[in-house]
N, C-alpha and C. Protein backbone atom coordinates (compact mmCIF):
# COMPACT_ATOMS: atom_id res chain seq x y z
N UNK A 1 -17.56 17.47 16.32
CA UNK A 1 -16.52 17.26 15.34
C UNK A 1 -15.36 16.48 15.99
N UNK A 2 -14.49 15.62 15.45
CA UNK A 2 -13.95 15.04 15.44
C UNK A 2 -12.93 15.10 15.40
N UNK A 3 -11.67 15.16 16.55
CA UNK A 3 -10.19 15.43 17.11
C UNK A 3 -9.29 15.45 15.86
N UNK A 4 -8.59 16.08 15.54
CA UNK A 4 -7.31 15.71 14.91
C UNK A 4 -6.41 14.87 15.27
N UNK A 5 -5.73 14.10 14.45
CA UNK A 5 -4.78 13.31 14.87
C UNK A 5 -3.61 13.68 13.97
N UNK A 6 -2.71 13.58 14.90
CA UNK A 6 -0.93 13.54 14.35
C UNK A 6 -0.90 12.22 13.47
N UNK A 7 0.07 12.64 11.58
CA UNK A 7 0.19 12.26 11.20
C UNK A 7 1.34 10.46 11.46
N UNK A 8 1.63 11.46 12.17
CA UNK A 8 2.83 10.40 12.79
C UNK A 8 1.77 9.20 14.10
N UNK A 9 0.53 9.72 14.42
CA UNK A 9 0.20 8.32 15.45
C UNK A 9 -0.73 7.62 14.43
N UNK A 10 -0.68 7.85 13.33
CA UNK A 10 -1.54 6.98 12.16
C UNK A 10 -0.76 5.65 12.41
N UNK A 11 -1.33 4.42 12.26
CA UNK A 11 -1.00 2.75 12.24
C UNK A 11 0.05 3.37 10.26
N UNK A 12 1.34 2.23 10.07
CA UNK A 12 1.61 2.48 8.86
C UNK A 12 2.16 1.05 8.63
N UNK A 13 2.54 1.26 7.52
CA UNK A 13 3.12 -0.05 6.81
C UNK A 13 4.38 0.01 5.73
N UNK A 14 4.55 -1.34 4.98
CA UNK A 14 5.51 -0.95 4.12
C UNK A 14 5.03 -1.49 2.87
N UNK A 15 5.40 -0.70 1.38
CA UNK A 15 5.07 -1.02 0.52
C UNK A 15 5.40 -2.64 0.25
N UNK A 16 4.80 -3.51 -0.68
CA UNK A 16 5.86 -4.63 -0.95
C UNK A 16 6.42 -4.67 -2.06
N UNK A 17 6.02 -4.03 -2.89
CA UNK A 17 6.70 -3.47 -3.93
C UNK A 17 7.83 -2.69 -4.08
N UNK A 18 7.80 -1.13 -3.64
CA UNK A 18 8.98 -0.32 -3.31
C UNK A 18 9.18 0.10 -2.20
N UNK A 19 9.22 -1.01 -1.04
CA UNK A 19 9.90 -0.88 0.38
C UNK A 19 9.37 0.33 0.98
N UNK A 20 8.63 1.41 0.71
CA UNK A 20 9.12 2.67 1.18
C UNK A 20 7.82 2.61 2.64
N UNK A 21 7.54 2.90 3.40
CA UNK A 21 6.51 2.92 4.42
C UNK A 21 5.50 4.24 3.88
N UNK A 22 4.28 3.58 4.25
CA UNK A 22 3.00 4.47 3.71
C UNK A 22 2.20 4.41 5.17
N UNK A 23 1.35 5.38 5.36
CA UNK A 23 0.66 5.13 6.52
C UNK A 23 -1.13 4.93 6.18
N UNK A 24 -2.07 5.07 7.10
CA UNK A 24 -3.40 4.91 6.99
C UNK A 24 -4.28 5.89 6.46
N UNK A 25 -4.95 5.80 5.44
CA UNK A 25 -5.72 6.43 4.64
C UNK A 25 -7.28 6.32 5.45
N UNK A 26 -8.01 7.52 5.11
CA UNK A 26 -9.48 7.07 5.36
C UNK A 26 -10.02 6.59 5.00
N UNK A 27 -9.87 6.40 3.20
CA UNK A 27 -10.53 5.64 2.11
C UNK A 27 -10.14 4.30 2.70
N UNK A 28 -9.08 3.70 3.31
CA UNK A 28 -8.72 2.46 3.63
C UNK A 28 -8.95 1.67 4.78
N UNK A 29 -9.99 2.56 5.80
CA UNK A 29 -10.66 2.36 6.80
C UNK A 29 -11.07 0.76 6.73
N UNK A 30 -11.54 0.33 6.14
CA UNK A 30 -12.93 -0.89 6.13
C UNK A 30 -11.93 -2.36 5.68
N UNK A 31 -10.69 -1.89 4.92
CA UNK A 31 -10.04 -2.44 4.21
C UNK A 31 -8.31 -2.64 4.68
N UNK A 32 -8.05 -1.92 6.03
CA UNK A 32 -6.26 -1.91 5.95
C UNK A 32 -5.72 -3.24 6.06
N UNK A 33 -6.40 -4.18 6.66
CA UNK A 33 -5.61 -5.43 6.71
C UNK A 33 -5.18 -6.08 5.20
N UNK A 34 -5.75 -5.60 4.63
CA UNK A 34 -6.17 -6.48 3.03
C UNK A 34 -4.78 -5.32 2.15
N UNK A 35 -4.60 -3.81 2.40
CA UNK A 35 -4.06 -3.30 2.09
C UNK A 35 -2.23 -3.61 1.88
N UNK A 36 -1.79 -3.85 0.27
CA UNK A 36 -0.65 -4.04 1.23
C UNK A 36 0.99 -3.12 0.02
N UNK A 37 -0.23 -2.32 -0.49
CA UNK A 37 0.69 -1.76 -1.61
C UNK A 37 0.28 0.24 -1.24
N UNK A 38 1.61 0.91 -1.81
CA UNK A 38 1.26 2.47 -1.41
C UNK A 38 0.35 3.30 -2.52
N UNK A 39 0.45 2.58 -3.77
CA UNK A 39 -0.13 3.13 -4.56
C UNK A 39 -0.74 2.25 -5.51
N UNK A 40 -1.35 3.26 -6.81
CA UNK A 40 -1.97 1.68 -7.87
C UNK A 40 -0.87 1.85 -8.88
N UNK A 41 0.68 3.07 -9.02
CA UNK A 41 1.32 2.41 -9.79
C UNK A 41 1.74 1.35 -8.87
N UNK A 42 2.17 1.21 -7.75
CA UNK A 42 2.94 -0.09 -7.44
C UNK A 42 1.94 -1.67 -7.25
N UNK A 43 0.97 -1.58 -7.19
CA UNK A 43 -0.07 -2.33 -7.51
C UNK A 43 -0.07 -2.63 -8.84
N UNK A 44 0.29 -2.45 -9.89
CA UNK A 44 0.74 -2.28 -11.09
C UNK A 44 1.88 -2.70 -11.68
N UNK A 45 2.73 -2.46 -10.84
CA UNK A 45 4.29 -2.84 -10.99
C UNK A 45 4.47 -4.19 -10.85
N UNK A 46 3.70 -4.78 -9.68
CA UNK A 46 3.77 -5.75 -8.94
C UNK A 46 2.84 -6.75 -10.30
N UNK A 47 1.94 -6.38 -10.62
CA UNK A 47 1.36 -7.42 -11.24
C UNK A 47 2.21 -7.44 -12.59
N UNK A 48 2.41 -6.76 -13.37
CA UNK A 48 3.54 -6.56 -14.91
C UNK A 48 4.54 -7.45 -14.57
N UNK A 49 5.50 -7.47 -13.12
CA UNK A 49 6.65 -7.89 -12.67
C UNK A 49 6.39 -9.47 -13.08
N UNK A 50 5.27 -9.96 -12.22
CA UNK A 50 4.94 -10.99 -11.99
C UNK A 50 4.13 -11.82 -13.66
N UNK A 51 3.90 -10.91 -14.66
CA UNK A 51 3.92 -11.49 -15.88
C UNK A 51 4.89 -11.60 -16.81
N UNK A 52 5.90 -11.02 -16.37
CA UNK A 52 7.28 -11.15 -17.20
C UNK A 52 8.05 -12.40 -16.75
N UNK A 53 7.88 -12.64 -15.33
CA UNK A 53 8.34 -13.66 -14.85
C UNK A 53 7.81 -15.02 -15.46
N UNK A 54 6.43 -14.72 -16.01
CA UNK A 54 5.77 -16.36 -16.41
C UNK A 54 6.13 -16.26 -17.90
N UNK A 55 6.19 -15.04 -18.47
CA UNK A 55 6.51 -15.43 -19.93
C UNK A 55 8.20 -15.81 -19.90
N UNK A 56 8.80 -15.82 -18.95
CA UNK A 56 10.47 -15.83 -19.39
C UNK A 56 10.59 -17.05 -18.95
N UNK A 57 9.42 -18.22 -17.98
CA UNK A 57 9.62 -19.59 -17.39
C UNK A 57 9.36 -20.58 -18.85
């Protein structure tokens, strides 16, 4: 079985959406480089944001 690790020596990041820092998931193993949002509301936010912007150009 397989060591525990401290939450705190997880690799982390920052949302780009709502700034806030998120750290490394297991589900996100295969995928962290590509990762760059904390959740799917802000994955969400981010795309709505970015269609209000084209309907108001």
């Amino acid at each position: 079985m397989a060591r525990m690790q401290r939450k705190s020596d997880l690799p982390m990041k920052t949302c780009a959406t709502c700034g806030r820092p998120f750290t490394w998931r297991r589900k996100w193993a295969r995928v962290w480089d590509e990762v760059r949002y904390c959740s799917d509301r802000c994955r969400g936010e981010r795309a709505r944001s970015a269609r209000k912007t084209d309907q108001n150009s």
